[in-house]
C-alpha atoms as a PDB file:
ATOM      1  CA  UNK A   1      40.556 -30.785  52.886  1.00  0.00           C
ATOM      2  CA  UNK A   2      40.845 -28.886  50.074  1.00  0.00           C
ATOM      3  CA  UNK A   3      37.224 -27.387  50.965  1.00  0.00           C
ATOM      4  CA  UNK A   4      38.156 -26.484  54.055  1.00  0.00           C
ATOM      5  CA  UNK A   5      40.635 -24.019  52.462  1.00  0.00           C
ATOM      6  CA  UNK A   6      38.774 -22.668  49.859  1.00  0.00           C
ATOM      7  CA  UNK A   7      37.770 -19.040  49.510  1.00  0.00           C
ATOM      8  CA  UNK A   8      34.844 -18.442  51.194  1.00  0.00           C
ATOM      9  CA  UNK A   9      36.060 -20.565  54.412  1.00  0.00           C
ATOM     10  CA  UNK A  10      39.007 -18.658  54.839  1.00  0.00           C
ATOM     11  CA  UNK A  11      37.029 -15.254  54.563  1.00  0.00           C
ATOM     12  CA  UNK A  12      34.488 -16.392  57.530  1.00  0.00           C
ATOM     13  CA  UNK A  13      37.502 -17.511  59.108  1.00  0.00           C
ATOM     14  CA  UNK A  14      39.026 -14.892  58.893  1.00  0.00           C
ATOM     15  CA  UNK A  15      36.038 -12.578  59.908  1.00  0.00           C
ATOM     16  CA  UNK A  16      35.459 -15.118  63.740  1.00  0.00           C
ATOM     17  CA  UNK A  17      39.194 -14.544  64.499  1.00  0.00           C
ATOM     18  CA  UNK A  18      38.877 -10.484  63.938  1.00  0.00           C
ATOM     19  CA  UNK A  19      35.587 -10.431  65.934  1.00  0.00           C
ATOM     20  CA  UNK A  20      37.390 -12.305  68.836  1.00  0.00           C
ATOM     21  CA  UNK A  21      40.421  -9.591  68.647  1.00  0.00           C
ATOM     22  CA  UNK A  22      38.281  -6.942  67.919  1.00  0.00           C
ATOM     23  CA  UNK A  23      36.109  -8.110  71.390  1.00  0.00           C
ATOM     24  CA  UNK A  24      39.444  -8.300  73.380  1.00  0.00           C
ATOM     25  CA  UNK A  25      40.932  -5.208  72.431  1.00  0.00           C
ATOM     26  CA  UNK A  26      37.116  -3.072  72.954  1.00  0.00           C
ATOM     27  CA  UNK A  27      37.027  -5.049  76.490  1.00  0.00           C
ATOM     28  CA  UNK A  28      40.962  -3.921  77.436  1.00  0.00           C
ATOM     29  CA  UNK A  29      40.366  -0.206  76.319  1.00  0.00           C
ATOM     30  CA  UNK A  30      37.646  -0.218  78.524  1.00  0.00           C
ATOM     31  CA  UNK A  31      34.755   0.523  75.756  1.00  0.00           C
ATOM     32  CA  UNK A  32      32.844  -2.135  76.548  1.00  0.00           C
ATOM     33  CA  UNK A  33      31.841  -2.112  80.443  1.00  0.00           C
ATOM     34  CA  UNK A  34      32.814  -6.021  81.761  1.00  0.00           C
ATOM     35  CA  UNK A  35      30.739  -7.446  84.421  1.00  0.00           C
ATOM     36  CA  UNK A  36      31.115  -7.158  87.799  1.00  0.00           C
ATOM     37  CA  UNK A  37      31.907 -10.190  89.985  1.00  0.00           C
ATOM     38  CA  UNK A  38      29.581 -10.997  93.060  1.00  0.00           C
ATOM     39  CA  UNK A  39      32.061  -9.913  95.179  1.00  0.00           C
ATOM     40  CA  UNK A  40      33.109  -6.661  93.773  1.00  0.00           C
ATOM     41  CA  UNK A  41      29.231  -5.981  93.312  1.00  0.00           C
ATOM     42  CA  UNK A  42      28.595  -6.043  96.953  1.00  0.00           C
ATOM     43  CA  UNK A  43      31.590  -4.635  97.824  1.00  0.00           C
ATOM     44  CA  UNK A  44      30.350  -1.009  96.418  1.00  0.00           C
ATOM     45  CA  UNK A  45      26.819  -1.513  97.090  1.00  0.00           C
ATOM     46  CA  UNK A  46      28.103  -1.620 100.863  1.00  0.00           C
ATOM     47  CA  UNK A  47      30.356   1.383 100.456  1.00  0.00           C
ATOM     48  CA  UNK A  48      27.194   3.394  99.002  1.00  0.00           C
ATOM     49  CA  UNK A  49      24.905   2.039 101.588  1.00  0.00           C
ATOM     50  CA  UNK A  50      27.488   3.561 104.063  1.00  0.00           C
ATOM     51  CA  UNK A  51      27.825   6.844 102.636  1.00  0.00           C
ATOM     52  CA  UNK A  52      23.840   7.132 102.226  1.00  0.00           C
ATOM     53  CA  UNK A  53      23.216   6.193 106.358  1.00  0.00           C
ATOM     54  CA  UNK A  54      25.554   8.720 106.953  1.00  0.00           C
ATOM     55  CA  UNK A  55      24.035  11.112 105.144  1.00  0.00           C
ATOM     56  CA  UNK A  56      20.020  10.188 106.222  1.00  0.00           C
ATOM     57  CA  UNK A  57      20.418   9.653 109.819  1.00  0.00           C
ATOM     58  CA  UNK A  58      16.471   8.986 110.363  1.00  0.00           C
ATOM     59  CA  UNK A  59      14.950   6.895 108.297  1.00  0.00           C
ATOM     60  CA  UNK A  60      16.485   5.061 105.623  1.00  0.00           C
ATOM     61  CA  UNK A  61      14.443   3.284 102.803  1.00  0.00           C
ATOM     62  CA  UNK A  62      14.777   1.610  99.410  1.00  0.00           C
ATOM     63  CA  UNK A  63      13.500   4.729  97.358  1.00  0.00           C
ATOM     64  CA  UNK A  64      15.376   6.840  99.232  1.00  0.00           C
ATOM     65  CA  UNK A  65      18.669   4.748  98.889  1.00  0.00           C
ATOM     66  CA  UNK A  66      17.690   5.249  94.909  1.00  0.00           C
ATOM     67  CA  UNK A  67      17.476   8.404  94.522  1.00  0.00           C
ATOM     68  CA  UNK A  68      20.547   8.798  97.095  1.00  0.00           C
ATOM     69  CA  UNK A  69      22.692   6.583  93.999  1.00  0.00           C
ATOM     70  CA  UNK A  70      20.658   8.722  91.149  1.00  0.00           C
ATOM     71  CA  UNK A  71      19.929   5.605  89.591  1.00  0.00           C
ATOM     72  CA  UNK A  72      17.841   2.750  89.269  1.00  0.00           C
ATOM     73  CA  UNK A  73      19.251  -0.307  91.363  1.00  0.00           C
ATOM     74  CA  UNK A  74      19.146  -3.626  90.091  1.00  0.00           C
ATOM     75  CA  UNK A  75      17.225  -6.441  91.867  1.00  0.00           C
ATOM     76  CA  UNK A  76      20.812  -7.960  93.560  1.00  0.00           C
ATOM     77  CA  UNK A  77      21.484  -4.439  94.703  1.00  0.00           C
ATOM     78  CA  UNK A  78      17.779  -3.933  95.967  1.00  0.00           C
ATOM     79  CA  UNK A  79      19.042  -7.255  97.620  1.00  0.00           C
ATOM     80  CA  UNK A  80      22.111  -6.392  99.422  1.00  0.00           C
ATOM     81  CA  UNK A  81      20.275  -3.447 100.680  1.00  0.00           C
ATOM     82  CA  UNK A  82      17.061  -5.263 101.835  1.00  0.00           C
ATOM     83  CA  UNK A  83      20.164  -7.608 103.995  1.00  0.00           C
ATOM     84  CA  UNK A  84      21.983  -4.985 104.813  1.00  0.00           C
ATOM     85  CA  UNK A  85      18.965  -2.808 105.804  1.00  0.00           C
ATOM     86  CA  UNK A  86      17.893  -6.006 108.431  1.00  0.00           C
ATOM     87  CA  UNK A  87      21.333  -6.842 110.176  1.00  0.00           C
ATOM     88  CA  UNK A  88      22.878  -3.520 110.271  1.00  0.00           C
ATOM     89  CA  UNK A  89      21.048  -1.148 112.705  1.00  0.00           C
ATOM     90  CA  UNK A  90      21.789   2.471 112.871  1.00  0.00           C
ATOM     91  CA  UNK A  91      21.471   3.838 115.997  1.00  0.00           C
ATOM     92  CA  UNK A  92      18.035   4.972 117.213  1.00  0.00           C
ATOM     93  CA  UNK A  93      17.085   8.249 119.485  1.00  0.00           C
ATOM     94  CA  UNK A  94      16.052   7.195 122.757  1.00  0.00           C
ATOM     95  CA  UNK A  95      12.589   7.975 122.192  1.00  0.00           C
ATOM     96  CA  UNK A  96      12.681   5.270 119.037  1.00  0.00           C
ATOM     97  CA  UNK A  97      14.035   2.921 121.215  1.00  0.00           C
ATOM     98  CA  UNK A  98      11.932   2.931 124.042  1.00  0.00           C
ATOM     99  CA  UNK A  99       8.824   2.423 122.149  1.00  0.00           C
ATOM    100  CA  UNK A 100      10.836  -0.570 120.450  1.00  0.00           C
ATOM    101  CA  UNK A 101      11.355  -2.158 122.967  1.00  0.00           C
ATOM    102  CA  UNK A 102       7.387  -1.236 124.238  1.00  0.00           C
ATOM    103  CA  UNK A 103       6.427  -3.092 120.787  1.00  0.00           C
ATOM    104  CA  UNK A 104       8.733  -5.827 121.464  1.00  0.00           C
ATOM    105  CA  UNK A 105       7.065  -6.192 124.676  1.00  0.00           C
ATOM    106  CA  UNK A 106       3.709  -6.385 123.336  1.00  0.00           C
ATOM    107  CA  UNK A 107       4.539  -8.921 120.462  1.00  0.00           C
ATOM    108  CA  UNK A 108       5.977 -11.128 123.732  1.00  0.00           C
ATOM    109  CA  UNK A 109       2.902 -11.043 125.471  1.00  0.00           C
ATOM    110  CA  UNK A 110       0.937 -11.424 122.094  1.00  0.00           C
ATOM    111  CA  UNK A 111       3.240 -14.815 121.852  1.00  0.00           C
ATOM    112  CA  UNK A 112       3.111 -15.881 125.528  1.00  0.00           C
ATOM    113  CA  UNK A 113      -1.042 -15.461 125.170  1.00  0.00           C
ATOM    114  CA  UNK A 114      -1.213 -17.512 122.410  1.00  0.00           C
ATOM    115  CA  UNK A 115       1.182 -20.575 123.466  1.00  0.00           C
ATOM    116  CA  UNK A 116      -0.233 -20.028 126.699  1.00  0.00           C
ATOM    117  CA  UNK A 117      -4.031 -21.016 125.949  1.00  0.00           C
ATOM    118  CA  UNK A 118      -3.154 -23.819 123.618  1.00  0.00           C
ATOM    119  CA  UNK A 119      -1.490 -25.104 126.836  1.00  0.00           C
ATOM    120  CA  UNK A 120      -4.225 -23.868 128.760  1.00  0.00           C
ATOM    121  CA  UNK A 121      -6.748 -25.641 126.393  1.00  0.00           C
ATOM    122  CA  UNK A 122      -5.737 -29.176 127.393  1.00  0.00           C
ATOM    123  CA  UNK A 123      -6.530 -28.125 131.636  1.00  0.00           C
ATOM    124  CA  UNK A 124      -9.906 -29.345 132.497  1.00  0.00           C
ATOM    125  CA  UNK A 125     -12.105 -26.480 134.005  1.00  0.00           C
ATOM    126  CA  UNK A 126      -9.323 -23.673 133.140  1.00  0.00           C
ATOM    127  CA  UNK A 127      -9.841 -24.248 129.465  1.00  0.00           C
ATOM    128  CA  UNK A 128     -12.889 -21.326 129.539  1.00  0.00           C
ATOM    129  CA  UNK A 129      -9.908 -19.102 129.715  1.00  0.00           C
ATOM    130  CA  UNK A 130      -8.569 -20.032 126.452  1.00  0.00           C
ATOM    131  CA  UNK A 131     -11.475 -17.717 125.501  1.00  0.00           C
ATOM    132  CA  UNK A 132      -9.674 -14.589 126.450  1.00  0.00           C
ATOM    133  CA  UNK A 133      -6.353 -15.423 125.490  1.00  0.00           C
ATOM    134  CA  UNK A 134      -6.620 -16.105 122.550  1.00  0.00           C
ATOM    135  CA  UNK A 135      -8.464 -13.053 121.423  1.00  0.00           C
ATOM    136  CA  UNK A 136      -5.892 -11.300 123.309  1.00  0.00           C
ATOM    137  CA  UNK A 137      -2.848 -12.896 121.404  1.00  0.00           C
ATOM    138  CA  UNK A 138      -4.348 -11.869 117.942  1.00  0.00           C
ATOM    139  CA  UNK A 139      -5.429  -8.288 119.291  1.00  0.00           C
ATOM    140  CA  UNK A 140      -2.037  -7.598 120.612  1.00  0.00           C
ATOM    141  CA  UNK A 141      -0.116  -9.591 117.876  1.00  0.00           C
ATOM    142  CA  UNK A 142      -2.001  -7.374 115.300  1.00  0.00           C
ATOM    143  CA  UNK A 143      -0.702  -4.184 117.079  1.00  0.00           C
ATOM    144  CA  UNK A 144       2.751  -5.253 117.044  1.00  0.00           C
ATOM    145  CA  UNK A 145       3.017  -6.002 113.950  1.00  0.00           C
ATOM    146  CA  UNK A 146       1.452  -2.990 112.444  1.00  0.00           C
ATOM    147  CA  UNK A 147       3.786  -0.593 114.768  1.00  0.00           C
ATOM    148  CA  UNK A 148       6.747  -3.183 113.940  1.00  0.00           C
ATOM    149  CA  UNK A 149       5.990  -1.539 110.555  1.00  0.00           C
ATOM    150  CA  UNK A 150       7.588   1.804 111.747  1.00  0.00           C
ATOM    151  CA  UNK A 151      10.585   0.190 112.746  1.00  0.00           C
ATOM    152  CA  UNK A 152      11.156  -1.226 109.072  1.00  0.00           C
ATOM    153  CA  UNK A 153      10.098  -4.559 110.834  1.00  0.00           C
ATOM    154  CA  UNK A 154      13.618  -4.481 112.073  1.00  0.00           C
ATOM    155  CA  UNK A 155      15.497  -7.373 114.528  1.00  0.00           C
ATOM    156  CA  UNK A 156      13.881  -7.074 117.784  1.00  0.00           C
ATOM    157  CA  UNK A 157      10.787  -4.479 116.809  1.00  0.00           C
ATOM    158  CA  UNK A 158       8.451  -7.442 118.097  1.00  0.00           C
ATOM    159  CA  UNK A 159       7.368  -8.504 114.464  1.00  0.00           C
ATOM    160  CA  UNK A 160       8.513 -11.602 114.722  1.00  0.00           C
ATOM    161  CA  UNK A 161       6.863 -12.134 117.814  1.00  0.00           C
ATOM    162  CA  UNK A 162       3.555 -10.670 117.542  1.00  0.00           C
ATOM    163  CA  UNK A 163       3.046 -12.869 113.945  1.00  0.00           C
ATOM    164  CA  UNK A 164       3.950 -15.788 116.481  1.00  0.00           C
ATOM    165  CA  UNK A 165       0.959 -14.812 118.729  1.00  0.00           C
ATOM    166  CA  UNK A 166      -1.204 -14.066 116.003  1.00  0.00           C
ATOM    167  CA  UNK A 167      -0.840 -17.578 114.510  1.00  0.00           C
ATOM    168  CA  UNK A 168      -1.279 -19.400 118.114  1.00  0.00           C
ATOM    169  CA  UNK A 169      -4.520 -17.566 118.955  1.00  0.00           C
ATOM    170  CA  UNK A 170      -5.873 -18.110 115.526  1.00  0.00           C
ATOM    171  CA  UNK A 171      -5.046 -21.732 115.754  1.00  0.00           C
ATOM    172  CA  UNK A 172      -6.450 -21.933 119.380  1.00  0.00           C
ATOM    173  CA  UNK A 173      -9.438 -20.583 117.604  1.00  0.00           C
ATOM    174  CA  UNK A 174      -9.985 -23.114 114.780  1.00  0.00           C
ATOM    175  CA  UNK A 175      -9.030 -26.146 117.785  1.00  0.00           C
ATOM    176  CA  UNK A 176     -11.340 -24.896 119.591  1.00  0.00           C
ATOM    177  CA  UNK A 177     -14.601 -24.224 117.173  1.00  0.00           C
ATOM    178  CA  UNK A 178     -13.658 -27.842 115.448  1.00  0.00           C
ATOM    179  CA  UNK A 179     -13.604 -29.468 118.803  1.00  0.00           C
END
């Protein structure tokens, strides 16, 4: 006991309890920048997001969005705006739009070729046609997809959809070379 309160553990005593106050008093002046919570972090990534699709009413990307802030984003902010870039649409010109929709169109039929000849594989007699379809599913699914690129491979650009067709014709493929 009597070691415990000698000299030299009173002075490094003394020293922890001064860094604590002098860490709570730097952190309540506001010296010291705290951490953000999750919530609070998303909250003004959102708000700059906002203000940045108001100002770019075109195209908006993750560069842009940077240089929009002035500053290097961190990887949750790159993130939130990757999330926010996919659910939250801004509205397109009706030239945009129509050829979306044209792409989506083309990644369906890309998809609909595909399923359609693995179906069409398992017909006696009707299979030879599995032999266009399936060339046409990956021809059309690899158009989609590369114009889906335009469209920041947004919800309903036919990306999703064209991939689909892509991987059923090159399936149907492999089936049908192994068979």
């Amino acid at each position: 006991m009597q070691r415990f309160f000698s000299s030299k553990w009173l002075v490094i005593g003394c020293i922890i309890a001064a860094l604590f106050a002098f860490n709570a008093d730097v952190n309540a002046a506001g010296f010291v920048p705290a951490k953000k919570d999750k919530a609070t972090l998303v909250q003004e990534t959102v708000q700059q997001i906002q203000l940045y699709l108001k100002a770019e009413k075109a195209a908006y990307t993750l560069a842009g969005f940077e240089s929009f802030v002035g500053r290097k984003l961190s990887k949750k902010e790159k993130r939130i705006f990757k999330v926010y870039q996919l659910f939250i649409d801004p509205t397109l010109s009706p030239e945009a739009d129509a050829a979306m929709q044209r792409n989506k169109t083309l990644g369906n039929w890309s998809m609909i070729m595909g399923i359609a000849g693995i179906v069409v594989m398992f017909i006696p007699y009707v299979s030879v046609l599995t032999l266009l379809l399936w060339p046409g599913a990956i021809i059309t699914g690899i158009i989609a997809v590369s114009r889906a690129k335009s469209f920041n491979n947004r919800k309903g650009s036919g990306f999703a959809s064209g991939v689909a067709g892509m991987i059923t014709g090159g399936l149907g493929i492999v089936f049908f070379w192994w068979h």
